[in-house]
C-alpha atoms as a PDB file:
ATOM      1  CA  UNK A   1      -5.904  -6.713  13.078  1.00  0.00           C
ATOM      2  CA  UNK A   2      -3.878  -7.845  15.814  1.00  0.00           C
ATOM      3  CA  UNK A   3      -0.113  -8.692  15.764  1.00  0.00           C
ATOM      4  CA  UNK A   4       2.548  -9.753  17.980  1.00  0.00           C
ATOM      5  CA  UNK A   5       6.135  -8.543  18.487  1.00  0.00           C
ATOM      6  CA  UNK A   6       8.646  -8.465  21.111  1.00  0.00           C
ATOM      7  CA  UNK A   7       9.815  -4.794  22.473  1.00  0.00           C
ATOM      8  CA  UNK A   8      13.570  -4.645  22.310  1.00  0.00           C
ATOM      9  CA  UNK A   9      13.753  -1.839  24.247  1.00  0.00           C
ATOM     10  CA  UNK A  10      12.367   0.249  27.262  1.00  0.00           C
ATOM     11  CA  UNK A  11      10.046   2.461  26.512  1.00  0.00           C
ATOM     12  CA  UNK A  12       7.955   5.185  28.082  1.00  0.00           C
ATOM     13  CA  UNK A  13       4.533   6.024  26.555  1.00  0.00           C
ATOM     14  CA  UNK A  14       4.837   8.233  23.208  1.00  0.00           C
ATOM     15  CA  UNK A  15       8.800   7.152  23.048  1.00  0.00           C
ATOM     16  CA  UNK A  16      10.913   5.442  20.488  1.00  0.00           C
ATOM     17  CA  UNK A  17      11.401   1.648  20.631  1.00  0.00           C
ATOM     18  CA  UNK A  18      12.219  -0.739  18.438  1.00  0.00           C
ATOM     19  CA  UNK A  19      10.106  -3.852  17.778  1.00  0.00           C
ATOM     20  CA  UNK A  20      10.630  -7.311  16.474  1.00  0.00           C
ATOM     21  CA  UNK A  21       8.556  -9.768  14.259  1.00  0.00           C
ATOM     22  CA  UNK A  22      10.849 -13.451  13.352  1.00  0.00           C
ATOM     23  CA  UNK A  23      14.055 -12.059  12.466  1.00  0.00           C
ATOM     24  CA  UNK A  24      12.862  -8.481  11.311  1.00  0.00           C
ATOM     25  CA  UNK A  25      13.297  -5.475  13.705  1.00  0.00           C
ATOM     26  CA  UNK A  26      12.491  -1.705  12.542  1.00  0.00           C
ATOM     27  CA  UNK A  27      11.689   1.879  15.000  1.00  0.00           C
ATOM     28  CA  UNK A  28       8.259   2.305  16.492  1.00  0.00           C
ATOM     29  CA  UNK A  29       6.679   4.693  19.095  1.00  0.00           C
ATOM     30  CA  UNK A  30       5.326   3.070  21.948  1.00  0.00           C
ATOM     31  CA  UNK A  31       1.575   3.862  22.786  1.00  0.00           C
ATOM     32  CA  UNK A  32       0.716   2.343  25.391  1.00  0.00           C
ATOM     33  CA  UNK A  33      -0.366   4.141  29.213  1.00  0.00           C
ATOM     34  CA  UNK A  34       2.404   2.527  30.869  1.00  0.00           C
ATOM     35  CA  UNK A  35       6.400   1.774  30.240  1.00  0.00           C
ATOM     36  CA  UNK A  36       7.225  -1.300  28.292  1.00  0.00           C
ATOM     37  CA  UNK A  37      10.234  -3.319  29.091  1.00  0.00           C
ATOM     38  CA  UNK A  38      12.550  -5.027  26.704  1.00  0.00           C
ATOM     39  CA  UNK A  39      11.814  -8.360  26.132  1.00  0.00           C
ATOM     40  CA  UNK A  40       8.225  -8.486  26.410  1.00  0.00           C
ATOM     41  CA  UNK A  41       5.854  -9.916  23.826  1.00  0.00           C
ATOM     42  CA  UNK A  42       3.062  -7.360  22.958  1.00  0.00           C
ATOM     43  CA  UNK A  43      -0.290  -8.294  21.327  1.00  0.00           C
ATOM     44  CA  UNK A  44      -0.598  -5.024  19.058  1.00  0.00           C
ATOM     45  CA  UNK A  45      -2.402  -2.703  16.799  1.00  0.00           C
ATOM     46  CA  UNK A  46      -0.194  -1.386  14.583  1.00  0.00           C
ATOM     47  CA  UNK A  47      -0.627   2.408  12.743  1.00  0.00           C
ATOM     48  CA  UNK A  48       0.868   3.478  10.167  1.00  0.00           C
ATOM     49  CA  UNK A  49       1.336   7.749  10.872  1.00  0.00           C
ATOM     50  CA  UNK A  50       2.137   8.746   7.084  1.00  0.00           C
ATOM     51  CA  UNK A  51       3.984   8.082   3.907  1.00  0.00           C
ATOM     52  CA  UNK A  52       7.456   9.983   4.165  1.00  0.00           C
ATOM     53  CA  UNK A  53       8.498   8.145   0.905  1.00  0.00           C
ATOM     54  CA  UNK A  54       7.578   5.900  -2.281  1.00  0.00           C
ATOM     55  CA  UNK A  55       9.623   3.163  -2.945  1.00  0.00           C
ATOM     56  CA  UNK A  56      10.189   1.630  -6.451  1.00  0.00           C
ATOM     57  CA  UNK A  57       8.855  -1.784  -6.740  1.00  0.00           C
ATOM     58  CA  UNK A  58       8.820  -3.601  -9.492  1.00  0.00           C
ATOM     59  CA  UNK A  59       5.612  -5.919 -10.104  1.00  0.00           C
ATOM     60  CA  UNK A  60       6.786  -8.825 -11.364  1.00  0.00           C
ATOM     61  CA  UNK A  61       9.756  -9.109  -8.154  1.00  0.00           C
ATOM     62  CA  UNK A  62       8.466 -11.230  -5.280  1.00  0.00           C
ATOM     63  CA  UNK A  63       8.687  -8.491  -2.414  1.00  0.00           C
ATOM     64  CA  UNK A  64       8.041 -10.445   1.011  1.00  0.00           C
ATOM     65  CA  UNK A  65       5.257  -8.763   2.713  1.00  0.00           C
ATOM     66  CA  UNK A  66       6.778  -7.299   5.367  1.00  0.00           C
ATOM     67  CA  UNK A  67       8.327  -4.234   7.742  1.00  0.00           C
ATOM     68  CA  UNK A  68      11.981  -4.094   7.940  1.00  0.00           C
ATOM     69  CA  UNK A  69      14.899  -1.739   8.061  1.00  0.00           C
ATOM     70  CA  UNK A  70      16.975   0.298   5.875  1.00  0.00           C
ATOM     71  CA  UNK A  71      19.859   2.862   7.469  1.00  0.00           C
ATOM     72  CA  UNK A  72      17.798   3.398  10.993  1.00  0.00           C
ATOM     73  CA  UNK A  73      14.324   3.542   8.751  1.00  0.00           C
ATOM     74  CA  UNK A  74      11.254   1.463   8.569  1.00  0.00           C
ATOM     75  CA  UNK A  75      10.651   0.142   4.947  1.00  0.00           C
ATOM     76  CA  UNK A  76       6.810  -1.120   4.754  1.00  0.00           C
ATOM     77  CA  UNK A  77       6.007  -3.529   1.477  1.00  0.00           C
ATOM     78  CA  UNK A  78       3.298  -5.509   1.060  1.00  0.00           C
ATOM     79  CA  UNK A  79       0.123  -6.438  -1.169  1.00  0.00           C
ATOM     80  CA  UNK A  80      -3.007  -3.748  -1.482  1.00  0.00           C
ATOM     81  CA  UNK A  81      -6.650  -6.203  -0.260  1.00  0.00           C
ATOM     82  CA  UNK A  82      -8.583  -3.193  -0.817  1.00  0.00           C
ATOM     83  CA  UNK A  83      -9.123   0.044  -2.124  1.00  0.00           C
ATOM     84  CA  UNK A  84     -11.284   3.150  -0.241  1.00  0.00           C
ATOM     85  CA  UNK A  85     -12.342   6.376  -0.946  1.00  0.00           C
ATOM     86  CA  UNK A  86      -9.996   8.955   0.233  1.00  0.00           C
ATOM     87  CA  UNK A  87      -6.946   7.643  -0.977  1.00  0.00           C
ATOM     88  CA  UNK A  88      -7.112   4.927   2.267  1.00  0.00           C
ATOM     89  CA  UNK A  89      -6.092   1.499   1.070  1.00  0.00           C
ATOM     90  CA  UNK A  90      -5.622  -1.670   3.252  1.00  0.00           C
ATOM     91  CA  UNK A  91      -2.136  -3.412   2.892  1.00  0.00           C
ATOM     92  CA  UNK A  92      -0.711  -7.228   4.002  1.00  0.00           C
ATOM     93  CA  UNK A  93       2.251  -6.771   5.358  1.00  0.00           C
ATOM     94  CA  UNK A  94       2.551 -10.614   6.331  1.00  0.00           C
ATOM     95  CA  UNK A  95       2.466 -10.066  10.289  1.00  0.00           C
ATOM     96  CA  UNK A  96      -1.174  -8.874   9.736  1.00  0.00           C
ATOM     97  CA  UNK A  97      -2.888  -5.968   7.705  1.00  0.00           C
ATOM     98  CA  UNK A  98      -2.812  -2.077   8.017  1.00  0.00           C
ATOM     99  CA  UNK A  99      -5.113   0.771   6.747  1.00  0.00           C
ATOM    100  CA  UNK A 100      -2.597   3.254   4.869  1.00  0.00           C
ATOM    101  CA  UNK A 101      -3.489   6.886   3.797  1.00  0.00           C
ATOM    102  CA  UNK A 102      -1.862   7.555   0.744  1.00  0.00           C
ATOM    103  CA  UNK A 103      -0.901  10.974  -0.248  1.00  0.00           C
ATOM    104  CA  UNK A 104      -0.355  12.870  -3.553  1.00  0.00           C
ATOM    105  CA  UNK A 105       3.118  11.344  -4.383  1.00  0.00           C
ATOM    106  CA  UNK A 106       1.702   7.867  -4.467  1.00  0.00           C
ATOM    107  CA  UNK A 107       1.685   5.563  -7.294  1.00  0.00           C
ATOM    108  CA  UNK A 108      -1.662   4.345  -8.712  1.00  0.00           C
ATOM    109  CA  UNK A 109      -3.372   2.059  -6.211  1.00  0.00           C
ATOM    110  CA  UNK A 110      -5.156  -0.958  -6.982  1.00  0.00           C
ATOM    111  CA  UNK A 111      -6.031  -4.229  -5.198  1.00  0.00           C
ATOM    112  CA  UNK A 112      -3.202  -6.726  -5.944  1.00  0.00           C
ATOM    113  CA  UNK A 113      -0.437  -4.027  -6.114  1.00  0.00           C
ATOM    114  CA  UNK A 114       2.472  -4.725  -4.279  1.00  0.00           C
ATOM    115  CA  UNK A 115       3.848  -1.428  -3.133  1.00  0.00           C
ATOM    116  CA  UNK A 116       6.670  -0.230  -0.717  1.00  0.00           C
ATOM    117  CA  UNK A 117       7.093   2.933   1.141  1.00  0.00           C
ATOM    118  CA  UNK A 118       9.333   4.822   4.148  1.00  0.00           C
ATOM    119  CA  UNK A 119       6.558   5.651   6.603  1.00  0.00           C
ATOM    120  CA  UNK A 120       6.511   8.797   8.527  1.00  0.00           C
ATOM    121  CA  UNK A 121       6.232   6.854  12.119  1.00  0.00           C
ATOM    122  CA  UNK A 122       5.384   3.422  12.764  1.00  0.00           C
ATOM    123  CA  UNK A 123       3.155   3.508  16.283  1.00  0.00           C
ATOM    124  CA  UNK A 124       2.181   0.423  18.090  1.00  0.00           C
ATOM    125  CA  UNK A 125      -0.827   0.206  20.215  1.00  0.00           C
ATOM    126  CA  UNK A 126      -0.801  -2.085  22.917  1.00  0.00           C
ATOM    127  CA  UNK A 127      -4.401  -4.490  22.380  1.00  0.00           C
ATOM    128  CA  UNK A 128      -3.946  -5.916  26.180  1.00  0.00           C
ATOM    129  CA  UNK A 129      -5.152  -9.405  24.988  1.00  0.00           C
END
């Protein structure tokens, strides 16, 4: 699915950035061919490049479906829409939805679930629209 944010920073292709949705900011890693310059709005695909850590949520909290920041690091939460083989699940984060592969420290997945989780790299993909 395709978001937007605004790049807060220069960046050169496969370099740090951060990015902005509302009144959120957290790190990504710039993908695109060419340098992007603060400021600018980007229509994105966003990836998700791992799980570094599993946050505690508890189910019956309302956790806002969203990316934000904690210490320098991106926090993901949001609600599981679906459920694949290979421990891939698809997750609302409120901006738009991400496919997530989960790894063997995760909690038990199912559609509904609101989960949060450090990710290994957040990288943006510019979608050129």
């Amino acid at each position: 699915m395709v978001m937007r944010i605004k790049i807060l920073e220069d960046a050169n292709p496969g370099e740090s950035t951060r990015g902005q949705f509302g009144t959120k900011t957290w790190p990504v890693i710039w993908k695109g061919k060419s340098t992007v310059q603060a400021g600018e709005d980007c229509d994105i695909e966003l990836e998700i490049d791992g799980v570094e850590s599993w946050l505690e949520v508890s189910q019956d909290a309302k956790y806002p479906n969203e990316i934000s920041e904690s210490e320098g690091e991106a926090i993901i939460c949001g609600s599981i829409s679906a459920v694949y083989d290979d421990d891939i699940f698809v997750l609302d984060i409120g901006i738009g939805m991400t496919m997530v592969e989960s790894d063997s420290s995760a909690p038990s997945i199912s559609i509904g679930q609101r989960v949060c989780f450090m990710p290994t790299s957040v990288s943006v993909f510019p979608t050129m629209l």
